[in-house]
C-alpha atoms as a PDB file:
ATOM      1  CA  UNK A   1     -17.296 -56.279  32.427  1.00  0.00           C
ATOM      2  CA  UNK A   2     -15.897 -55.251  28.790  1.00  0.00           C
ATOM      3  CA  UNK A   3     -14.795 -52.120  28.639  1.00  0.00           C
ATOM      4  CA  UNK A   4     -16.998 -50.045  25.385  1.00  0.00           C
ATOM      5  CA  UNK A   5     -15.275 -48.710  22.569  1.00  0.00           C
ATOM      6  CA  UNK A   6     -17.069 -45.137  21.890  1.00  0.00           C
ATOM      7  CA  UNK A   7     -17.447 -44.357  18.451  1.00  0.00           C
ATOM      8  CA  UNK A   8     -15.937 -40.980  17.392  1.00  0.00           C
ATOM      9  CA  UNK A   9     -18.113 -38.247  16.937  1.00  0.00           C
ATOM     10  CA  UNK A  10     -18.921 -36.417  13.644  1.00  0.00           C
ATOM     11  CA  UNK A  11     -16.332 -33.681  14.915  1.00  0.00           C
ATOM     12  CA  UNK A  12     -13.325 -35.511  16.177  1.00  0.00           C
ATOM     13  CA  UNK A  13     -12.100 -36.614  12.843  1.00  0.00           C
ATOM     14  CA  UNK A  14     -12.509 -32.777  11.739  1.00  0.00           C
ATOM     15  CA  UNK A  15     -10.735 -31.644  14.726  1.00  0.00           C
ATOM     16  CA  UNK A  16      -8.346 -34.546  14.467  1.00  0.00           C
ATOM     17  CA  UNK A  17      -6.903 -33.829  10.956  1.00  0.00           C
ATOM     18  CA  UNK A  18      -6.568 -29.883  11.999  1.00  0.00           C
ATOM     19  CA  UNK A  19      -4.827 -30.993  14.191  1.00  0.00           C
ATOM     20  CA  UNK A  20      -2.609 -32.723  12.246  1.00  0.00           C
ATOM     21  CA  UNK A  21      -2.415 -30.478   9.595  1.00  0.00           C
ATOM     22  CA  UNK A  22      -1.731 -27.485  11.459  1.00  0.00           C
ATOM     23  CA  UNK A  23       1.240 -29.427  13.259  1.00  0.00           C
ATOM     24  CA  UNK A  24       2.481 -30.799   9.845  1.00  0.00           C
ATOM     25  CA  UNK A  25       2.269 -27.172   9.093  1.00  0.00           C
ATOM     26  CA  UNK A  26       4.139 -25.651  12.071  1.00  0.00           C
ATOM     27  CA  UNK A  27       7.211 -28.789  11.427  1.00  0.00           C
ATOM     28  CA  UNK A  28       7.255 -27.887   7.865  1.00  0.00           C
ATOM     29  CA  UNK A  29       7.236 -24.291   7.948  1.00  0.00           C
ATOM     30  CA  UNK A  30      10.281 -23.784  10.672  1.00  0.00           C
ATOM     31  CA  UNK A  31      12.363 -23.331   7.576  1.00  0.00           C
ATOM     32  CA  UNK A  32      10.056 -21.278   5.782  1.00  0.00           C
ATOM     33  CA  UNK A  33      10.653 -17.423   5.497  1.00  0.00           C
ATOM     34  CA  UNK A  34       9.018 -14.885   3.626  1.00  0.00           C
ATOM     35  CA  UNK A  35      11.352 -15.453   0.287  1.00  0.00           C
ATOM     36  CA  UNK A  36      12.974 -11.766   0.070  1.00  0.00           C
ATOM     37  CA  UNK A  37      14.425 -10.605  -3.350  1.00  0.00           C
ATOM     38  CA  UNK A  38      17.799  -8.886  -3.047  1.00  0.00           C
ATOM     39  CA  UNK A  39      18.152  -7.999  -6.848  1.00  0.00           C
ATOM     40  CA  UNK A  40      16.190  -5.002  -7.100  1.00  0.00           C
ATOM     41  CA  UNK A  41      15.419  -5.221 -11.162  1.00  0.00           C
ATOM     42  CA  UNK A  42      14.598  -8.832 -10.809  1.00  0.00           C
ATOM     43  CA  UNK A  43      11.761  -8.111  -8.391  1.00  0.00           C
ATOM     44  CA  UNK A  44      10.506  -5.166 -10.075  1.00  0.00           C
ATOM     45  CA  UNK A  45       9.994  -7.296 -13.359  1.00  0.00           C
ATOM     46  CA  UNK A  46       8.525  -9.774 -11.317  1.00  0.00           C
ATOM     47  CA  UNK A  47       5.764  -7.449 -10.128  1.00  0.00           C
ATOM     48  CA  UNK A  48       5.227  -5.381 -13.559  1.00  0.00           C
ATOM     49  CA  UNK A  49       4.738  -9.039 -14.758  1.00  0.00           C
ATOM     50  CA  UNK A  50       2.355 -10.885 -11.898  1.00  0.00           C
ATOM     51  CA  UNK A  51       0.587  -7.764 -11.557  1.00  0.00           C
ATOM     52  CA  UNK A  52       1.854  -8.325  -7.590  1.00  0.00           C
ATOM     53  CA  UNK A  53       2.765  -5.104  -5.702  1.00  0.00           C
ATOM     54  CA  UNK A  54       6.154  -5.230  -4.687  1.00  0.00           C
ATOM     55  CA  UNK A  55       6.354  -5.602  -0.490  1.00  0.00           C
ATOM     56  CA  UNK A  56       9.924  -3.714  -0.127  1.00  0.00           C
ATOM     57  CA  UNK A  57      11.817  -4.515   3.416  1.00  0.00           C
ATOM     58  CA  UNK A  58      14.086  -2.107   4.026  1.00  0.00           C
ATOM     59  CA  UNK A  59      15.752  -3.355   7.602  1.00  0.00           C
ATOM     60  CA  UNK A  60      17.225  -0.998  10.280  1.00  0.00           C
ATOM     61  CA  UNK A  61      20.792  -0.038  11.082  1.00  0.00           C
ATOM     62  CA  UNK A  62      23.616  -2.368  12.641  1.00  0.00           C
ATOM     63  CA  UNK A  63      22.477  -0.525  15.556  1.00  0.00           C
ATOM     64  CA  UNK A  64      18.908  -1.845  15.451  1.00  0.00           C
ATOM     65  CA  UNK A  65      19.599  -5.650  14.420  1.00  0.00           C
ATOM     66  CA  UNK A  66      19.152  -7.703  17.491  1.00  0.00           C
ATOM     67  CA  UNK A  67      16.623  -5.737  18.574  1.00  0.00           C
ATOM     68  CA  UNK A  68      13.042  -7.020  20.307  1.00  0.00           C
ATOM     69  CA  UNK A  69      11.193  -5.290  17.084  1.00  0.00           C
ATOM     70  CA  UNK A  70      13.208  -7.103  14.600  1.00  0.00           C
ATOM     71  CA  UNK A  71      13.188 -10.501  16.327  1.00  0.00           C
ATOM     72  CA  UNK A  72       9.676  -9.869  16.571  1.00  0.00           C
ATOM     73  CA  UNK A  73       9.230  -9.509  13.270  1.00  0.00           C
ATOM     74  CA  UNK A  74      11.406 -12.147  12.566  1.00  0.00           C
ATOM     75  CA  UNK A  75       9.191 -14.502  14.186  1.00  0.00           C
ATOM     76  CA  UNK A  76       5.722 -12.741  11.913  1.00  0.00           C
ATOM     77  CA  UNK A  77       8.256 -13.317   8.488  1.00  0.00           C
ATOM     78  CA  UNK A  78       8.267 -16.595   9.260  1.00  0.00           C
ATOM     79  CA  UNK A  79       4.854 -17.177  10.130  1.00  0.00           C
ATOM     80  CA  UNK A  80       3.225 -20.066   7.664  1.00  0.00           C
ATOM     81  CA  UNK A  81       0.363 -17.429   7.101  1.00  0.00           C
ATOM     82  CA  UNK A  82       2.184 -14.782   6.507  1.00  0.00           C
ATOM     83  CA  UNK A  83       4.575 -16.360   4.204  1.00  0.00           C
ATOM     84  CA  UNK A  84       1.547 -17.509   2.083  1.00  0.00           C
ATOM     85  CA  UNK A  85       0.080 -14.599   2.240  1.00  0.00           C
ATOM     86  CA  UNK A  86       3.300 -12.551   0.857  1.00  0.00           C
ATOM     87  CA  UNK A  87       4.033 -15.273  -1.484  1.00  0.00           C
ATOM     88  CA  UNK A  88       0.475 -15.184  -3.108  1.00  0.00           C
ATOM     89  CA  UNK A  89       0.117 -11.108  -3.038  1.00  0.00           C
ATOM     90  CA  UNK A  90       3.338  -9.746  -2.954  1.00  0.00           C
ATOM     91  CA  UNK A  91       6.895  -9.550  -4.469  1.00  0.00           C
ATOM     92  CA  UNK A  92       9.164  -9.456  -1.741  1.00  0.00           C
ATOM     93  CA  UNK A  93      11.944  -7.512  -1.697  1.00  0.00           C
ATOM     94  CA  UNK A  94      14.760  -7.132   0.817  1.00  0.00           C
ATOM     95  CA  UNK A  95      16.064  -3.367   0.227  1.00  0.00           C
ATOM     96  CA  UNK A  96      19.139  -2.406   2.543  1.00  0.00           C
ATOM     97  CA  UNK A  97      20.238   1.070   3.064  1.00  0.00           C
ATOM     98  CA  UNK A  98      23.149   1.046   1.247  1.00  0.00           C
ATOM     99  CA  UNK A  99      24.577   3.814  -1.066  1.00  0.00           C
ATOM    100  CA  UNK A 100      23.460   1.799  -4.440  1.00  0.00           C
ATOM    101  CA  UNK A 101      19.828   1.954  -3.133  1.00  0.00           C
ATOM    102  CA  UNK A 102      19.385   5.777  -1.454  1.00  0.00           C
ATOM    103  CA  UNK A 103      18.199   7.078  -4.651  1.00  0.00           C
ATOM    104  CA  UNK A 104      15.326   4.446  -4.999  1.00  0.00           C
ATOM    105  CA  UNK A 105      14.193   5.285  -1.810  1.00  0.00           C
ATOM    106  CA  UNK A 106      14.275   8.838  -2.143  1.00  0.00           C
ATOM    107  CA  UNK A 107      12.054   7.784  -5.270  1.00  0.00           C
ATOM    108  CA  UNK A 108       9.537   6.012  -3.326  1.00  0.00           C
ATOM    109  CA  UNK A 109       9.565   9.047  -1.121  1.00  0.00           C
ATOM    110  CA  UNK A 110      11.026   7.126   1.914  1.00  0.00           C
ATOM    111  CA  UNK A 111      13.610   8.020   4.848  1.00  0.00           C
ATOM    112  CA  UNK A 112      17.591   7.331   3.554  1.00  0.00           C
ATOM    113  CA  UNK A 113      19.489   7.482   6.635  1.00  0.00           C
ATOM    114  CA  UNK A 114      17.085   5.709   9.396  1.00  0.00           C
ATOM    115  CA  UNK A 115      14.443   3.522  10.715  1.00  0.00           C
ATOM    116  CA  UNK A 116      13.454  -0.037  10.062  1.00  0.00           C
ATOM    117  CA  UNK A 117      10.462  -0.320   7.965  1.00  0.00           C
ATOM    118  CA  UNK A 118       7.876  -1.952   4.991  1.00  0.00           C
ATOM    119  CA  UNK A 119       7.022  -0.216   1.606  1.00  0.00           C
ATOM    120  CA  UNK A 120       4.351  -1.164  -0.784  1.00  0.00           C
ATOM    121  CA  UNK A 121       4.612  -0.268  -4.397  1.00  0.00           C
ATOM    122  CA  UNK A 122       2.066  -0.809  -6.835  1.00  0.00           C
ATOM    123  CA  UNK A 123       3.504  -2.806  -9.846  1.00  0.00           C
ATOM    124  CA  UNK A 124       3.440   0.508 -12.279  1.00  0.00           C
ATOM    125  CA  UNK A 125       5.682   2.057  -9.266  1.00  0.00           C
ATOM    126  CA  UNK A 126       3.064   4.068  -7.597  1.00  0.00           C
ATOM    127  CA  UNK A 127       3.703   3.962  -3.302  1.00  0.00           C
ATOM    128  CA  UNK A 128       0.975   2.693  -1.614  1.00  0.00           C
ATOM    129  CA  UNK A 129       2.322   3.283   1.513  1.00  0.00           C
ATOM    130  CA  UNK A 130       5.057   3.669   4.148  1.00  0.00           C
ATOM    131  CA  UNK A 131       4.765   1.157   7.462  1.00  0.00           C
ATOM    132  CA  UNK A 132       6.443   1.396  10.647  1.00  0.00           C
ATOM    133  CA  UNK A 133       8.345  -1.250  12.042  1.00  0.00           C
ATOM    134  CA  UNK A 134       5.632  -2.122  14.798  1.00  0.00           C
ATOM    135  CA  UNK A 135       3.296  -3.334  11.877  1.00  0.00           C
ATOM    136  CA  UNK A 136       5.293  -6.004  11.064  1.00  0.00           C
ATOM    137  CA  UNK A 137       5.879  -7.405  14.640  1.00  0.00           C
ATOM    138  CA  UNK A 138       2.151  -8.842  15.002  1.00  0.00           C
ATOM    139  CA  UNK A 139       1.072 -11.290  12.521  1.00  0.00           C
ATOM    140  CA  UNK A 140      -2.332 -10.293  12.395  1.00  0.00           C
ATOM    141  CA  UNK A 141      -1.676  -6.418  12.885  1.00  0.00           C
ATOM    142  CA  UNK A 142       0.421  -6.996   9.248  1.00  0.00           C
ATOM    143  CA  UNK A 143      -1.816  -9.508   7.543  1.00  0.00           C
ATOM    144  CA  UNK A 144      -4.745  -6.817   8.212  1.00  0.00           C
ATOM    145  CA  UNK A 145      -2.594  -3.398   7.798  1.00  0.00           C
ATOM    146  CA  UNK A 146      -1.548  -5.188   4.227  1.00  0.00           C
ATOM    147  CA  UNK A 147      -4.917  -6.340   3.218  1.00  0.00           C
ATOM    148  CA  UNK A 148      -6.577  -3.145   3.976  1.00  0.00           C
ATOM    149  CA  UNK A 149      -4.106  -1.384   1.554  1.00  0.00           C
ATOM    150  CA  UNK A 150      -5.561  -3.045  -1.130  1.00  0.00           C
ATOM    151  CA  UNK A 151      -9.475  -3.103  -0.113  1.00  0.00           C
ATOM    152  CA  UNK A 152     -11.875  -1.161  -2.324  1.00  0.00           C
END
């Protein structure tokens, strides 16, 4: 007896090219990283222009790289939804502690001599807000955190 071919379902082709998309996505995006400024005026222009609240990085200590938090979030920068998401709302910019920058971060109200952690700035230079480290190591804990500052 001949074996029957079974037609594919409405569904499977859906599913199918999800599938494929979503792995296209995942190959493609291994390189991919949330672009982060490192020229401060450059990325404040950039958000006074776009109208795009700057997303400021400011990483933690030599004594906290390595850590599980910032290989954590290392893994959530380079997330393909995150990166969109940052690339399409943000300005990213990559802020070390370093003596140039202590005075903008006293500015923006933040802490100058510790801690690993996320500022958002509205473009005019208004904070939005200061966020812990542990934000930023859970792609959907930052996605929602950063789309809740901006809810009205």
């Amino acid at each position: 007896m001949k074996a029957m071919k079974t037609l594919p379902r409405p569904g499977d082709a859906r599913m199918a090219l999800a599938l494929l998309l979503a792995s296209l996505t995942s190959a493609t995006a291994v390189a991919q990283a949330i672009p982060w400024s490192r020229q401060p005026e450059s990325a404040v222009a950039d958000s006074r222009r776009s109208l795009r609240p700057l997303l400021i990085y400011v990483p933690g200590s030599s004594d906290e790289r390595g850590s599980d938090l910032e290989r954590a979030q290392a893994r959530v920068f380079r997330d393909p939804l995150v990166v969109q998401f940052v690339r399409e709302r943000f300005v990213p910019l990559r802020l070390p502690r370093t003596s140039q920058n202590v005075e903008t971060l006293r500015q923006l109200d933040a802490p100058t001599t510790f801690g690993l952690f996320l500022i958002v700035v509205k473009p005019g230079g208004e904070r939005v807000g200061l966020l812990p480290p542990q934000v930023a190591a859970d792609t959907r804990t930052f996605v929602e955190t950063l789309a809740a500052m901006f809810r009205q």
